[in-house]
C-alpha atoms as a PDB file:
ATOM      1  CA  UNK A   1     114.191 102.911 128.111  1.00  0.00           C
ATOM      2  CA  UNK A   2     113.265 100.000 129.737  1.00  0.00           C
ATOM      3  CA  UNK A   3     113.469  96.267 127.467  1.00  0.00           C
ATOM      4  CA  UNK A   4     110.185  94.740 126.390  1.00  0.00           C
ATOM      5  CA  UNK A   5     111.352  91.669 126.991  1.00  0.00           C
ATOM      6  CA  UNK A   6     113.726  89.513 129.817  1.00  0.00           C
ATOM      7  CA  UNK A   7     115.583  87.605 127.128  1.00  0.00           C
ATOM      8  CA  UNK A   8     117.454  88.140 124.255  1.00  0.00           C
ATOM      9  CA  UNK A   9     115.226  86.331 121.657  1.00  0.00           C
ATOM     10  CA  UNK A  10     112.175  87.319 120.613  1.00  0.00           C
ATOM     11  CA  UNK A  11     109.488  85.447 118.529  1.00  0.00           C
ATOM     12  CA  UNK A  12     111.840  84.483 115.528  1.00  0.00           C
ATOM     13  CA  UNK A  13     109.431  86.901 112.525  1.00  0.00           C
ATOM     14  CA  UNK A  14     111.825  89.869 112.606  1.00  0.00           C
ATOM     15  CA  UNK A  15     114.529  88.269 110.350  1.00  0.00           C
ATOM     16  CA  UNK A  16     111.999  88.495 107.260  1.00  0.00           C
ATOM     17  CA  UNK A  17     110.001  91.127 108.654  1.00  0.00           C
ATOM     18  CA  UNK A  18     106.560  91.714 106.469  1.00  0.00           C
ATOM     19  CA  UNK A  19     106.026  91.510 103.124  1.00  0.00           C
ATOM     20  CA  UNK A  20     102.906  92.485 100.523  1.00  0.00           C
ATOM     21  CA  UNK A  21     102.841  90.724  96.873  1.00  0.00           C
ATOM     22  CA  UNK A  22     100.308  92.142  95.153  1.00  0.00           C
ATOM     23  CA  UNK A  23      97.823  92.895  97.589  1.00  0.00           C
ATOM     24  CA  UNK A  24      94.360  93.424  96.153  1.00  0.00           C
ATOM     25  CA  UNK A  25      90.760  94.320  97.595  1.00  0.00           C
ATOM     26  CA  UNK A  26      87.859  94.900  95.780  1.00  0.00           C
ATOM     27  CA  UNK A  27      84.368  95.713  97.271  1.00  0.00           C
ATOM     28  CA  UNK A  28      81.861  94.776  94.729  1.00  0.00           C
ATOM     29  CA  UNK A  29      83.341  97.465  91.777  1.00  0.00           C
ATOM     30  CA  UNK A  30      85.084  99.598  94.030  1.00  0.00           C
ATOM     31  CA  UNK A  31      89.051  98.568  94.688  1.00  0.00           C
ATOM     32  CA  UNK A  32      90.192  99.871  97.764  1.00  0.00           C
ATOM     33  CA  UNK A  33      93.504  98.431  97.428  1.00  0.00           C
ATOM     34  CA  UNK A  34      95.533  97.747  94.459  1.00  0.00           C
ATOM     35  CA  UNK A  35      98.470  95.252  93.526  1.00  0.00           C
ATOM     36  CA  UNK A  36     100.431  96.462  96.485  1.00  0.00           C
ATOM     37  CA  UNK A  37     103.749  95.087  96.708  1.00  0.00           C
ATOM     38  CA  UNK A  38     106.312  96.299 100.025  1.00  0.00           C
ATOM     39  CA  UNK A  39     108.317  94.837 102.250  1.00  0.00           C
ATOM     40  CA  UNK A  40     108.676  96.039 106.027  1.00  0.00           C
ATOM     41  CA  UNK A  41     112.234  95.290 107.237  1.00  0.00           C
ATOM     42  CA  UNK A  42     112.983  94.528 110.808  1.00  0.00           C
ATOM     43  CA  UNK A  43     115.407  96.704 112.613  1.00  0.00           C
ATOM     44  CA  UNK A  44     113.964 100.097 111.515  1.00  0.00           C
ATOM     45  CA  UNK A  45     110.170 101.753 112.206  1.00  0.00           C
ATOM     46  CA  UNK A  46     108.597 101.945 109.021  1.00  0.00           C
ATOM     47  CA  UNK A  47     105.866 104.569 108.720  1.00  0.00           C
ATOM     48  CA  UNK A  48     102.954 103.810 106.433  1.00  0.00           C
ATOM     49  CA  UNK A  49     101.344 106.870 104.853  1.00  0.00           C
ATOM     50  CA  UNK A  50      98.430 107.760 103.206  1.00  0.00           C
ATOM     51  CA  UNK A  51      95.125 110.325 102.629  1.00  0.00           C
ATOM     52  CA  UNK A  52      92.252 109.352 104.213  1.00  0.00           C
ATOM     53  CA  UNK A  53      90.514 106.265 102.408  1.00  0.00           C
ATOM     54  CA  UNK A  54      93.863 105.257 100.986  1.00  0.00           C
ATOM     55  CA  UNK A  55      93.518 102.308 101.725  1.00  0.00           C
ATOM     56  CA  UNK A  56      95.894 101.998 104.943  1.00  0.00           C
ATOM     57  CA  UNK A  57      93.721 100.484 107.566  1.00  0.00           C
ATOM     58  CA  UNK A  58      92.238  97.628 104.410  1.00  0.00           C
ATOM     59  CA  UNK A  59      95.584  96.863 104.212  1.00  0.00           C
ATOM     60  CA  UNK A  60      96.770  96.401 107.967  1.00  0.00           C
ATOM     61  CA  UNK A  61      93.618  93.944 107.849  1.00  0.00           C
ATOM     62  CA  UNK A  62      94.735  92.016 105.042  1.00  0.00           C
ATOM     63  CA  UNK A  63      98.698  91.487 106.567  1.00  0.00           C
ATOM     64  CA  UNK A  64      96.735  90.475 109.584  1.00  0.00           C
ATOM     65  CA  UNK A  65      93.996  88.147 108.354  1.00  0.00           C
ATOM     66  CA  UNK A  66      91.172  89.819 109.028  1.00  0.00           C
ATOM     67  CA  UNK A  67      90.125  90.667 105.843  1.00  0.00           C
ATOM     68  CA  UNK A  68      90.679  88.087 102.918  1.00  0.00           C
ATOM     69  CA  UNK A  69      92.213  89.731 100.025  1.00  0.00           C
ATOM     70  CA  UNK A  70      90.743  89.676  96.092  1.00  0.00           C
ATOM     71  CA  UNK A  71      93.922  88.932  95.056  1.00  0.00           C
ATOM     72  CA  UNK A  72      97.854  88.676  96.320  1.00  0.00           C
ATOM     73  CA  UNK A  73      98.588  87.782  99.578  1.00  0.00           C
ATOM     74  CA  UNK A  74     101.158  89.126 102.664  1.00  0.00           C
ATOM     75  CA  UNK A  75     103.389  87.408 105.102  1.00  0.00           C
ATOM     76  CA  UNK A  76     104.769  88.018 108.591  1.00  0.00           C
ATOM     77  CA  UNK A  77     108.088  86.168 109.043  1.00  0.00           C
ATOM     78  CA  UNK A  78     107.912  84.337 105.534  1.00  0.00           C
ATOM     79  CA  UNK A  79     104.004  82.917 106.526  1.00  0.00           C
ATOM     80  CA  UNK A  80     101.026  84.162 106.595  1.00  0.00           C
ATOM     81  CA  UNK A  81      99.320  85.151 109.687  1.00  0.00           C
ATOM     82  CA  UNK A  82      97.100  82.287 110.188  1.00  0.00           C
ATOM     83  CA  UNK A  83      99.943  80.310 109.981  1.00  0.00           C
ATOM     84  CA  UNK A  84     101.741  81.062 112.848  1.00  0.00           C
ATOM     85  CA  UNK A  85     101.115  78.574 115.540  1.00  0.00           C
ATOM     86  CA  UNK A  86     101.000  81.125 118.263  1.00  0.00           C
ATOM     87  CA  UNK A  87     100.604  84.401 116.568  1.00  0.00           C
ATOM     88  CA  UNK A  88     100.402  86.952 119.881  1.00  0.00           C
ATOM     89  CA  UNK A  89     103.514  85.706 120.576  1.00  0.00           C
ATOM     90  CA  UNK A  90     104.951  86.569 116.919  1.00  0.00           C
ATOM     91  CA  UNK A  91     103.198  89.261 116.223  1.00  0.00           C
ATOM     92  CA  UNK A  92     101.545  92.687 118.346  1.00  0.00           C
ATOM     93  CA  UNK A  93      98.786  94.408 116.715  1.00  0.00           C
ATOM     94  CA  UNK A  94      96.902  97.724 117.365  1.00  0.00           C
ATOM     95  CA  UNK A  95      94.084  98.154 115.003  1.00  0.00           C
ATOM     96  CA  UNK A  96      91.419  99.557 117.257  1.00  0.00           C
ATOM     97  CA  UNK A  97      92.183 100.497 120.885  1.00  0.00           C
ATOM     98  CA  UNK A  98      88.807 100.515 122.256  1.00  0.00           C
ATOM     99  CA  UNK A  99      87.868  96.420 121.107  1.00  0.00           C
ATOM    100  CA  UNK A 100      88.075  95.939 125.026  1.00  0.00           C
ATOM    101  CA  UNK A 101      85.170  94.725 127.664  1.00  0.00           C
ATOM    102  CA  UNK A 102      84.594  97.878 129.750  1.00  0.00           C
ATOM    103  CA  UNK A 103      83.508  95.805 132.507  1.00  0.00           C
ATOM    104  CA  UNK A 104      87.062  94.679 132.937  1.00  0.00           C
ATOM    105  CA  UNK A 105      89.754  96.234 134.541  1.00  0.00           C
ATOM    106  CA  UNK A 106      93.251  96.649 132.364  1.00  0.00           C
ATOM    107  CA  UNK A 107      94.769  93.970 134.247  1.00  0.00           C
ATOM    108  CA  UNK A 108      92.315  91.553 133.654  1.00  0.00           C
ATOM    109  CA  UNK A 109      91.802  91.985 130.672  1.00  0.00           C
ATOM    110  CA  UNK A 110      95.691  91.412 129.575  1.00  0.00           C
ATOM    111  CA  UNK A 111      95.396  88.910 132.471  1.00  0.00           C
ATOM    112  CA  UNK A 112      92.816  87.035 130.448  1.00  0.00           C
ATOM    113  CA  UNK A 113      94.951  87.442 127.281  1.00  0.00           C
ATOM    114  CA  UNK A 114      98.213  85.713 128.747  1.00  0.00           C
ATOM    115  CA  UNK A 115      96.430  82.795 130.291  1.00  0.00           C
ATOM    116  CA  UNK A 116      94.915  82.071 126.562  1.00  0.00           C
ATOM    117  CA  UNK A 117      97.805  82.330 124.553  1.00  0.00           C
ATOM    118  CA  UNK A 118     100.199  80.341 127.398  1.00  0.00           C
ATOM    119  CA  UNK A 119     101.952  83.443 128.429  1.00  0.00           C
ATOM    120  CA  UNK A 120     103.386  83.544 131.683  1.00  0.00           C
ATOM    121  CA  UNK A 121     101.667  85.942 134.237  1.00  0.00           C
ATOM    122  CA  UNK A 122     104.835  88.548 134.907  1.00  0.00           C
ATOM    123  CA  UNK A 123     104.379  89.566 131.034  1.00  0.00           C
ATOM    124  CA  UNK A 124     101.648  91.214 132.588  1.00  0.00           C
ATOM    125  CA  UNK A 125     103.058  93.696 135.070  1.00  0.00           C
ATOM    126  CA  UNK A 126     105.915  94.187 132.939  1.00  0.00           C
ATOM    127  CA  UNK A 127     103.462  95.694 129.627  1.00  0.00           C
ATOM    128  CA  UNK A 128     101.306  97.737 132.138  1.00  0.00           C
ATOM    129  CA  UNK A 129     104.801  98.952 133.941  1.00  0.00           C
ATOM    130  CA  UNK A 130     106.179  99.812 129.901  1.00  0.00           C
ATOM    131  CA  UNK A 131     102.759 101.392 129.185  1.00  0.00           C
ATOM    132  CA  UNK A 132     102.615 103.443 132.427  1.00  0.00           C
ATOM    133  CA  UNK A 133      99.422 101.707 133.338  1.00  0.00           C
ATOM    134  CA  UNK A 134     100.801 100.345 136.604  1.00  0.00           C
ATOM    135  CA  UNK A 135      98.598 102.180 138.967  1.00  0.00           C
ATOM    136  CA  UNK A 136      95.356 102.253 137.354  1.00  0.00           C
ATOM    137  CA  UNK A 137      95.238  98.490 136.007  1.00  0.00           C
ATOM    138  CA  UNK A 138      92.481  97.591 138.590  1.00  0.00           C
ATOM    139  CA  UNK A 139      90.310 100.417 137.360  1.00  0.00           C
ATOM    140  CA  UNK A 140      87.476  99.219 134.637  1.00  0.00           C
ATOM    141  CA  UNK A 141      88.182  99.951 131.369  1.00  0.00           C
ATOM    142  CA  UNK A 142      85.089 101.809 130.912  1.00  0.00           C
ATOM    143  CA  UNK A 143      86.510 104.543 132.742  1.00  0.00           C
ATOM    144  CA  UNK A 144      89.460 105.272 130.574  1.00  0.00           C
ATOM    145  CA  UNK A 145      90.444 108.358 128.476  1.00  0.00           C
ATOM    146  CA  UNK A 146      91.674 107.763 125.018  1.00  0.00           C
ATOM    147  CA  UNK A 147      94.899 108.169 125.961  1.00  0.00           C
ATOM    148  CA  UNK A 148      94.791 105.368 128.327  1.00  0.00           C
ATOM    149  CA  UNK A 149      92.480 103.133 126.147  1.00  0.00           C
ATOM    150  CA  UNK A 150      95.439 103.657 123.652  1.00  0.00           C
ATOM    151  CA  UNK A 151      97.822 102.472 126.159  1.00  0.00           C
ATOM    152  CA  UNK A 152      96.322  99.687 127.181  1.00  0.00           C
ATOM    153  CA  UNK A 153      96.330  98.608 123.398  1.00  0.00           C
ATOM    154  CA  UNK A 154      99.833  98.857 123.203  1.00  0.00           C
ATOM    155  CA  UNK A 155      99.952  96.709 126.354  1.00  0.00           C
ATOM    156  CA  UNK A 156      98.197  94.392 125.225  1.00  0.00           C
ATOM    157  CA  UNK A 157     100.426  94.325 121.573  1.00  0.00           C
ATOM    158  CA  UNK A 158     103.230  93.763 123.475  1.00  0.00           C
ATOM    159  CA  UNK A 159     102.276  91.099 125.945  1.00  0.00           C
ATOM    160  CA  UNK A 160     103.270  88.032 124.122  1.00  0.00           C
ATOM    161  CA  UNK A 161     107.032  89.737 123.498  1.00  0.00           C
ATOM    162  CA  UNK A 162     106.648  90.168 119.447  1.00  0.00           C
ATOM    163  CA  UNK A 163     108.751  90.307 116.759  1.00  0.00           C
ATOM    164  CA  UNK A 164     106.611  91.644 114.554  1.00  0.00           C
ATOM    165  CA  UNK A 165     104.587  95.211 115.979  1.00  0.00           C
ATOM    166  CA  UNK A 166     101.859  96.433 113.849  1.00  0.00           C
ATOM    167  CA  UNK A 167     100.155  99.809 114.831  1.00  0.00           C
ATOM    168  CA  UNK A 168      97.472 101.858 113.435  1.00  0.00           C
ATOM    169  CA  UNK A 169      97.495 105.209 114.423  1.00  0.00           C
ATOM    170  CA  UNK A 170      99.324 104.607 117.906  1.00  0.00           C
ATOM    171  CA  UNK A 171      99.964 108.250 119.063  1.00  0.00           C
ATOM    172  CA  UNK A 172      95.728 108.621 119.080  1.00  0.00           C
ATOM    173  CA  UNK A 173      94.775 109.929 121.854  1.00  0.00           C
ATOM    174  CA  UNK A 174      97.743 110.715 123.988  1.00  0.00           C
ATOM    175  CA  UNK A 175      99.407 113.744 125.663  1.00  0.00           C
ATOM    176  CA  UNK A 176     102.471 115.371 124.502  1.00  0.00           C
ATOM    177  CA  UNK A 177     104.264 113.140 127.560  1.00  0.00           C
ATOM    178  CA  UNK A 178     102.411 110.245 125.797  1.00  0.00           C
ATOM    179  CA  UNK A 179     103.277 111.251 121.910  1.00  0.00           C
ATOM    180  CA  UNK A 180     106.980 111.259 123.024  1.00  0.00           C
ATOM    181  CA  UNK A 181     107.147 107.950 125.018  1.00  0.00           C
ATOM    182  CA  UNK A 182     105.389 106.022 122.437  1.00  0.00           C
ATOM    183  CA  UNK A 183     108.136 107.729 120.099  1.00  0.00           C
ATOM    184  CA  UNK A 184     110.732 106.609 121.999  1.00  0.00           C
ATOM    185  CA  UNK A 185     109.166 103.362 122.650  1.00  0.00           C
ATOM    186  CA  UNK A 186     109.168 102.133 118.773  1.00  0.00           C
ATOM    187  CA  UNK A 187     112.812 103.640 118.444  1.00  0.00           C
ATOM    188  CA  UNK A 188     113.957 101.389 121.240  1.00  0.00           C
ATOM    189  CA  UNK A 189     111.479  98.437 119.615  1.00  0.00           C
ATOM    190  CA  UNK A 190     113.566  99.047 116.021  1.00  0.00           C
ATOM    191  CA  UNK A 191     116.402  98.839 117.751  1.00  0.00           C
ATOM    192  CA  UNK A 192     116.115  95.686 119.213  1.00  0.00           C
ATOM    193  CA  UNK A 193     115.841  93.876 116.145  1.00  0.00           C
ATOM    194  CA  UNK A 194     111.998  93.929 115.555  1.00  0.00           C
ATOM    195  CA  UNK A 195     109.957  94.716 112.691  1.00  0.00           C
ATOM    196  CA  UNK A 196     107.838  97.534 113.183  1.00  0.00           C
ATOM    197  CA  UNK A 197     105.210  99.047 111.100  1.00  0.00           C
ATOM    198  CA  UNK A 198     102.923 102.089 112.071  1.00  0.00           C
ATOM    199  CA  UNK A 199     100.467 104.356 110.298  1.00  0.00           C
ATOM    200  CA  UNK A 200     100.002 107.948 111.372  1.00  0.00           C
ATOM    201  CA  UNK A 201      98.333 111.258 110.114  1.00  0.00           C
ATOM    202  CA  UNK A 202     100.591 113.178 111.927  1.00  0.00           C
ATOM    203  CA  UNK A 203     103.541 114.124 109.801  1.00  0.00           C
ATOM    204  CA  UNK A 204     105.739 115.746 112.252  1.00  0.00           C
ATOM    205  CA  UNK A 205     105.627 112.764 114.248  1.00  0.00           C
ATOM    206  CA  UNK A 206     106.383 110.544 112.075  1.00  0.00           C
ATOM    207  CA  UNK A 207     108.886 112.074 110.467  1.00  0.00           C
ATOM    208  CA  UNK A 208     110.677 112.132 114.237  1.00  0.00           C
ATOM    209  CA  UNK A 209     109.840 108.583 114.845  1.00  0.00           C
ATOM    210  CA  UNK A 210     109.935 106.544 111.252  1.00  0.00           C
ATOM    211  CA  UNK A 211     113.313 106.054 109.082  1.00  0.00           C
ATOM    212  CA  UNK A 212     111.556 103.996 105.958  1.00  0.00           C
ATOM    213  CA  UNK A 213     108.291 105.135 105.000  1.00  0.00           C
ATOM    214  CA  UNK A 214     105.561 102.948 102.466  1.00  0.00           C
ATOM    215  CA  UNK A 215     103.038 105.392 100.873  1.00  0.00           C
ATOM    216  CA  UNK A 216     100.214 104.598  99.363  1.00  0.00           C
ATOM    217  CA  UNK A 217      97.283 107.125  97.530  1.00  0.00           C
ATOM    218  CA  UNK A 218      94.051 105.124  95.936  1.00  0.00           C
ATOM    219  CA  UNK A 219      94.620 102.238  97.247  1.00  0.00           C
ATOM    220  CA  UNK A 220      97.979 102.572  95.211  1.00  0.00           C
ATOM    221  CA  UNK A 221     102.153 102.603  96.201  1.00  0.00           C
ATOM    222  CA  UNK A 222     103.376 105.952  96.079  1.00  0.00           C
ATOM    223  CA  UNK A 223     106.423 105.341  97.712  1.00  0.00           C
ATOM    224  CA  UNK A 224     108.668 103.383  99.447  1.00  0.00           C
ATOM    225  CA  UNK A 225     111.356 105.066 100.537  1.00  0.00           C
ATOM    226  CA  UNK A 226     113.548 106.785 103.603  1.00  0.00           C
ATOM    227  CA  UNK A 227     112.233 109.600 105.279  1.00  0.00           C
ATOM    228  CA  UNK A 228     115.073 111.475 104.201  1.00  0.00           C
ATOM    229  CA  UNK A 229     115.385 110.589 100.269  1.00  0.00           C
ATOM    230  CA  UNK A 230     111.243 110.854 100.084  1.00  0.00           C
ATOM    231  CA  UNK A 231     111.925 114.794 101.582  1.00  0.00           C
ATOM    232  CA  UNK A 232     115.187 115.659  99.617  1.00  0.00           C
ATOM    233  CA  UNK A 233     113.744 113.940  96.375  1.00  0.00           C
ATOM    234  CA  UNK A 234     110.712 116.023  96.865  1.00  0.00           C
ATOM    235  CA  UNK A 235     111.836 119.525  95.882  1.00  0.00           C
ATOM    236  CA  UNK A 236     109.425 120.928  98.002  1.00  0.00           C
ATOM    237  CA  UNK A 237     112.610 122.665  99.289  1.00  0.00           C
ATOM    238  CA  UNK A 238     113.446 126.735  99.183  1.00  0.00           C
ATOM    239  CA  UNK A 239     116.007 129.191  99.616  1.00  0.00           C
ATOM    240  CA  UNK A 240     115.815 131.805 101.566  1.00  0.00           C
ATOM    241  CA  UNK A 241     117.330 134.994  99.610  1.00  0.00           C
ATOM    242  CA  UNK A 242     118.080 138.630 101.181  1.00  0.00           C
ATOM    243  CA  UNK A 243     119.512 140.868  99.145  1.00  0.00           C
ATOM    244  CA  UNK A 244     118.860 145.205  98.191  1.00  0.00           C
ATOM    245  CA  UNK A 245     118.707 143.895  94.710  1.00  0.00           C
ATOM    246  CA  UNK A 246     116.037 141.840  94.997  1.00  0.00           C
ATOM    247  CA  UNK A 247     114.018 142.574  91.897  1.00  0.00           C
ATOM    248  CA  UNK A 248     116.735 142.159  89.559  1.00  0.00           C
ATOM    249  CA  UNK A 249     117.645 138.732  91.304  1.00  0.00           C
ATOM    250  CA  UNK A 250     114.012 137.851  90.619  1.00  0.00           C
ATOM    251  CA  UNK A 251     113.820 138.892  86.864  1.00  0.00           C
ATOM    252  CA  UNK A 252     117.605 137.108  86.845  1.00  0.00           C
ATOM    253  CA  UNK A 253     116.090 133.761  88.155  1.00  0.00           C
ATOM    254  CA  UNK A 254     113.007 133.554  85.933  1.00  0.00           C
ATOM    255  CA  UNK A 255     112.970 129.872  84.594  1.00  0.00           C
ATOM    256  CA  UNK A 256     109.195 128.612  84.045  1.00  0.00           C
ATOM    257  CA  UNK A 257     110.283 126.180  86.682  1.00  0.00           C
ATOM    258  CA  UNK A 258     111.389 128.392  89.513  1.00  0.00           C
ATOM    259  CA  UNK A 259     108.977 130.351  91.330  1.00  0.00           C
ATOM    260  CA  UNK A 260     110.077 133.416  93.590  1.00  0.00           C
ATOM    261  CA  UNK A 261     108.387 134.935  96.421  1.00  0.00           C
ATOM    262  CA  UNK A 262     108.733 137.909  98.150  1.00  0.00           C
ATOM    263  CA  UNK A 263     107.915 137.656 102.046  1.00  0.00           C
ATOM    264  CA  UNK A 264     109.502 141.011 103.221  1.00  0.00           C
ATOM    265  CA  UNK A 265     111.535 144.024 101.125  1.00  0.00           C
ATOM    266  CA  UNK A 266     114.375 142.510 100.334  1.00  0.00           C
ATOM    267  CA  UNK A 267     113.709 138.941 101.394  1.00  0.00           C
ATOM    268  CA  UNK A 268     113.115 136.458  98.477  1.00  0.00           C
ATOM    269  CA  UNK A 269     111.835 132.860  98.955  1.00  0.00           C
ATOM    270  CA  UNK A 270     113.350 130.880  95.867  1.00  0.00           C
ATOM    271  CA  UNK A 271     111.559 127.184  94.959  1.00  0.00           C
ATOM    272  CA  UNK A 272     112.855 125.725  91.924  1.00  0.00           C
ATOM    273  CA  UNK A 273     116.082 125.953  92.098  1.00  0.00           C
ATOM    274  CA  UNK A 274     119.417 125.557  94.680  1.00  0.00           C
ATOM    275  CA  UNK A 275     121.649 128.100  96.632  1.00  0.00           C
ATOM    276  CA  UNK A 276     124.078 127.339  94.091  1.00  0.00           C
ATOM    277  CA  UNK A 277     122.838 128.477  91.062  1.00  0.00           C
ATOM    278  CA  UNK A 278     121.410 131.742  93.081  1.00  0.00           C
ATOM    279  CA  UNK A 279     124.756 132.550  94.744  1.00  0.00           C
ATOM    280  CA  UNK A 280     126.119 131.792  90.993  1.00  0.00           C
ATOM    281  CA  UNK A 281     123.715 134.389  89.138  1.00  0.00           C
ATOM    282  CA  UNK A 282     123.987 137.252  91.938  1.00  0.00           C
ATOM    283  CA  UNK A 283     127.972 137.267  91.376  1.00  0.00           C
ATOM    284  CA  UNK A 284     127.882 137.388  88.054  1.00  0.00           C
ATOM    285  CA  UNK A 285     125.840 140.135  88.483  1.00  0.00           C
ATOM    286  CA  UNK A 286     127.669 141.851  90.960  1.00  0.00           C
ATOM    287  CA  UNK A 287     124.683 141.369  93.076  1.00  0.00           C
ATOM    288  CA  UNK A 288     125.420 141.585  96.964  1.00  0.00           C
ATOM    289  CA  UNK A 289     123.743 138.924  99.382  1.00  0.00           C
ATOM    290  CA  UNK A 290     123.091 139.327 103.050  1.00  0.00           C
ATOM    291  CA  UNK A 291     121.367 135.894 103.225  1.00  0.00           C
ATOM    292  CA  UNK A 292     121.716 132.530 101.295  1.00  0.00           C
ATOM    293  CA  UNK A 293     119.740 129.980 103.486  1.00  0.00           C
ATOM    294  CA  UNK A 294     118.888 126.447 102.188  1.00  0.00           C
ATOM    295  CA  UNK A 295     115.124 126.118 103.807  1.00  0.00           C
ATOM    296  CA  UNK A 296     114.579 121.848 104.181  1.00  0.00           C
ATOM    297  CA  UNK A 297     110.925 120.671 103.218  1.00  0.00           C
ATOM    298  CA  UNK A 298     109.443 118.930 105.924  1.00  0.00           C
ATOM    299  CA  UNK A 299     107.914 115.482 105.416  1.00  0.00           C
ATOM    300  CA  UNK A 300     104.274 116.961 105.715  1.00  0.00           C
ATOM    301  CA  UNK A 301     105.283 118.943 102.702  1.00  0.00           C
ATOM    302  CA  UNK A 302     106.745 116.641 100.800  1.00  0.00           C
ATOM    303  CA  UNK A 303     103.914 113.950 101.484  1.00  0.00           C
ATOM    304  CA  UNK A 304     101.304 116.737 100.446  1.00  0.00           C
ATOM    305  CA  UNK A 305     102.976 117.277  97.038  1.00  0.00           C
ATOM    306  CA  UNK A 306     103.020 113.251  96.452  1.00  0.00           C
ATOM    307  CA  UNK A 307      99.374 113.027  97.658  1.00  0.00           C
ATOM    308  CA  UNK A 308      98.170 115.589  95.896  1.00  0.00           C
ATOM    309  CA  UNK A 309      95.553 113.896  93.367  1.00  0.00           C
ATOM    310  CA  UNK A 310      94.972 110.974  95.410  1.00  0.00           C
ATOM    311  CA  UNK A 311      93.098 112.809  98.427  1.00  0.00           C
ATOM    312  CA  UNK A 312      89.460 111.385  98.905  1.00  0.00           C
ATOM    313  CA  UNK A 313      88.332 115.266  99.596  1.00  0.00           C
ATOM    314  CA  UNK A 314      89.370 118.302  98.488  1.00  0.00           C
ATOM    315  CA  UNK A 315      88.227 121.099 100.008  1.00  0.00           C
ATOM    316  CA  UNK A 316      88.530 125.100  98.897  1.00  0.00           C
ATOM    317  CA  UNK A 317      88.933 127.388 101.178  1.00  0.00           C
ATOM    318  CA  UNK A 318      85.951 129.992 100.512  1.00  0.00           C
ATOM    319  CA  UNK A 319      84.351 133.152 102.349  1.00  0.00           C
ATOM    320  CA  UNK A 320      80.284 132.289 103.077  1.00  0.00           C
ATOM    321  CA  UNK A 321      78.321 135.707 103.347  1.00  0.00           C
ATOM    322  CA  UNK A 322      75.143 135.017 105.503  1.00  0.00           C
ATOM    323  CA  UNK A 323      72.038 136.889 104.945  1.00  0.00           C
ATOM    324  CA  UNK A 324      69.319 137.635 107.223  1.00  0.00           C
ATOM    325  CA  UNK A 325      66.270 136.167 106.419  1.00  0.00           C
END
């Protein structure tokens, strides 16, 4: 993976990464956001989760400056964003892909950036070579895909060789080719010593790309977490049982907190419980078992079951009959 950057420093906001005390928005009497309070350390990608109108994107603003909070306040580096006497050079930012002139091709446009902020030309070919936009930056912007739009975003957050990377919803738009570079591409960011901090509604994804995870429902923290204590804590878990006993197992197991499933004759699917306690019961019971199989919740699982009762919309799945008039 080729370096964002020439040197070994970078803008000097990673070693306090970002931080939210008590982040509040209110919209006349509706509060989008409520006493949030995270940090965002550098070194790792943080993922931050949430149901539509959760409040992620209000929040992103806030960090950033664009939106003035009721109450609380964030930092990047230990100051707030305004603060920062060259901020594209501290901090990269991603909030909509598509704020670009579409008269202007993709190297002008970062061209136009660099010559602003006092960054040297080369940062130029060097984002559109990371981004893979090397042999279409003289086309006009206009004539983009999303994909490419999105790339050019990315560019044009990296350009002033950040710290501090902020995306919203980076992966929109792209290829499979695209889903996996950009995966890679915040890995290799992380790694480097920066602070980087993404949204997403794609749980598998994420779950490949972030190690920490901030999740919010209601403008509220959920969680702040690892990826892997948020799934393991979330007993969204099963365990896959096979067995020619497998009705006596099931009247064996029944707790009013374990729920058993049967998916095939003979084949149980346990939730509630561990492969412990199963293997534990059938011996005692002189029950044989062809299959004891720890099945892993996956993050989109576990995020569902936190989520729950803070979605914006919940639908039911119903049949509609239609009737001829």
């Amino acid at each position: 993976m080729t370096s964002t950057h020439g040197t070994t420093g970078t803008g000097g906001t990673s070693a306090q990464g970002i931080t939210a005390h008590g982040l509040t928005k209110r919209y006349g009497d509706k509060t989008v956001v409520s006493d949030l309070t995270f940090a965002v350390r550098p070194g790792t990608v943080t993922g931050f989760l949430g149901p539509n109108g959760a409040g992620k994107s209000t929040t992103m603003r806030m960090i950033l400056g664009l939106d003035t909070p009721t109450r609380g306040h964030a930092t990047i580096g230990g100051r707030p964003y305004a603060a920062h006497r060259a901020p594209l050079n501290e901090v990269g930012a991603l909030l909509e892909a598509r704020s670009v002139h579409p008269g202007r091709t993709a190297y002008h446009h970062l061209t136009a950036l660099a010559l602003t902020h006092g960054i040297a030309k080369g940062r130029v070919e060097h984002v559109l070579d990371i981004t893979g936009l090397t042999d279409v930056a003289h086309r006009r912007v206009k004539g983009f895909s999303l994909g490419m739009g999105q790339r050019l975003g990315i560019a044009a957050a990296l350009l002033g060789d950040p710290a501090t990377i902020i995306l919203d919803e980076p992966v929109n738009g792209l290829d499979p080719e695209g889903v996996l570079w950009i995966r890679n591409l915040l890995k290799s960011l992380a790694a480097e010593g920066r602070t980087v901090f993404i949204s997403s509604h794609l749980m598998s994804e994420m779950a490949l790309t972030a190690e920490h995870l901030i999740i919010i429902g209601k403008g509220r923290l959920l969680a702040d977490t690892t990826v892997d204590a948020f799934v393991r804590a979330s007993g969204a878990g099963t365990v896959k049982v096979v067995t020619p006993e497998a009705g006596l197992l099931t009247e064996l197991l029944a707790a009013p907190d374990v729920d058993v499933t049967s998916s095939a004759p003979g084949a149980l699917e346990v939730r509630g419980t561990d492969a412990e306690h199963i293997g534990r019961t059938a011996a005692a019971h002189s029950i044989p078992l062809f299959e004891l199989t720890p099945q892993a919740a996956s993050l989109e699982q576990a995020f569902m079951g936190l989520t729950r009762d803070s979605v914006e919309f919940n639908a039911t799945l119903e049949t509609t009959h239609l009737e001829s008039a």
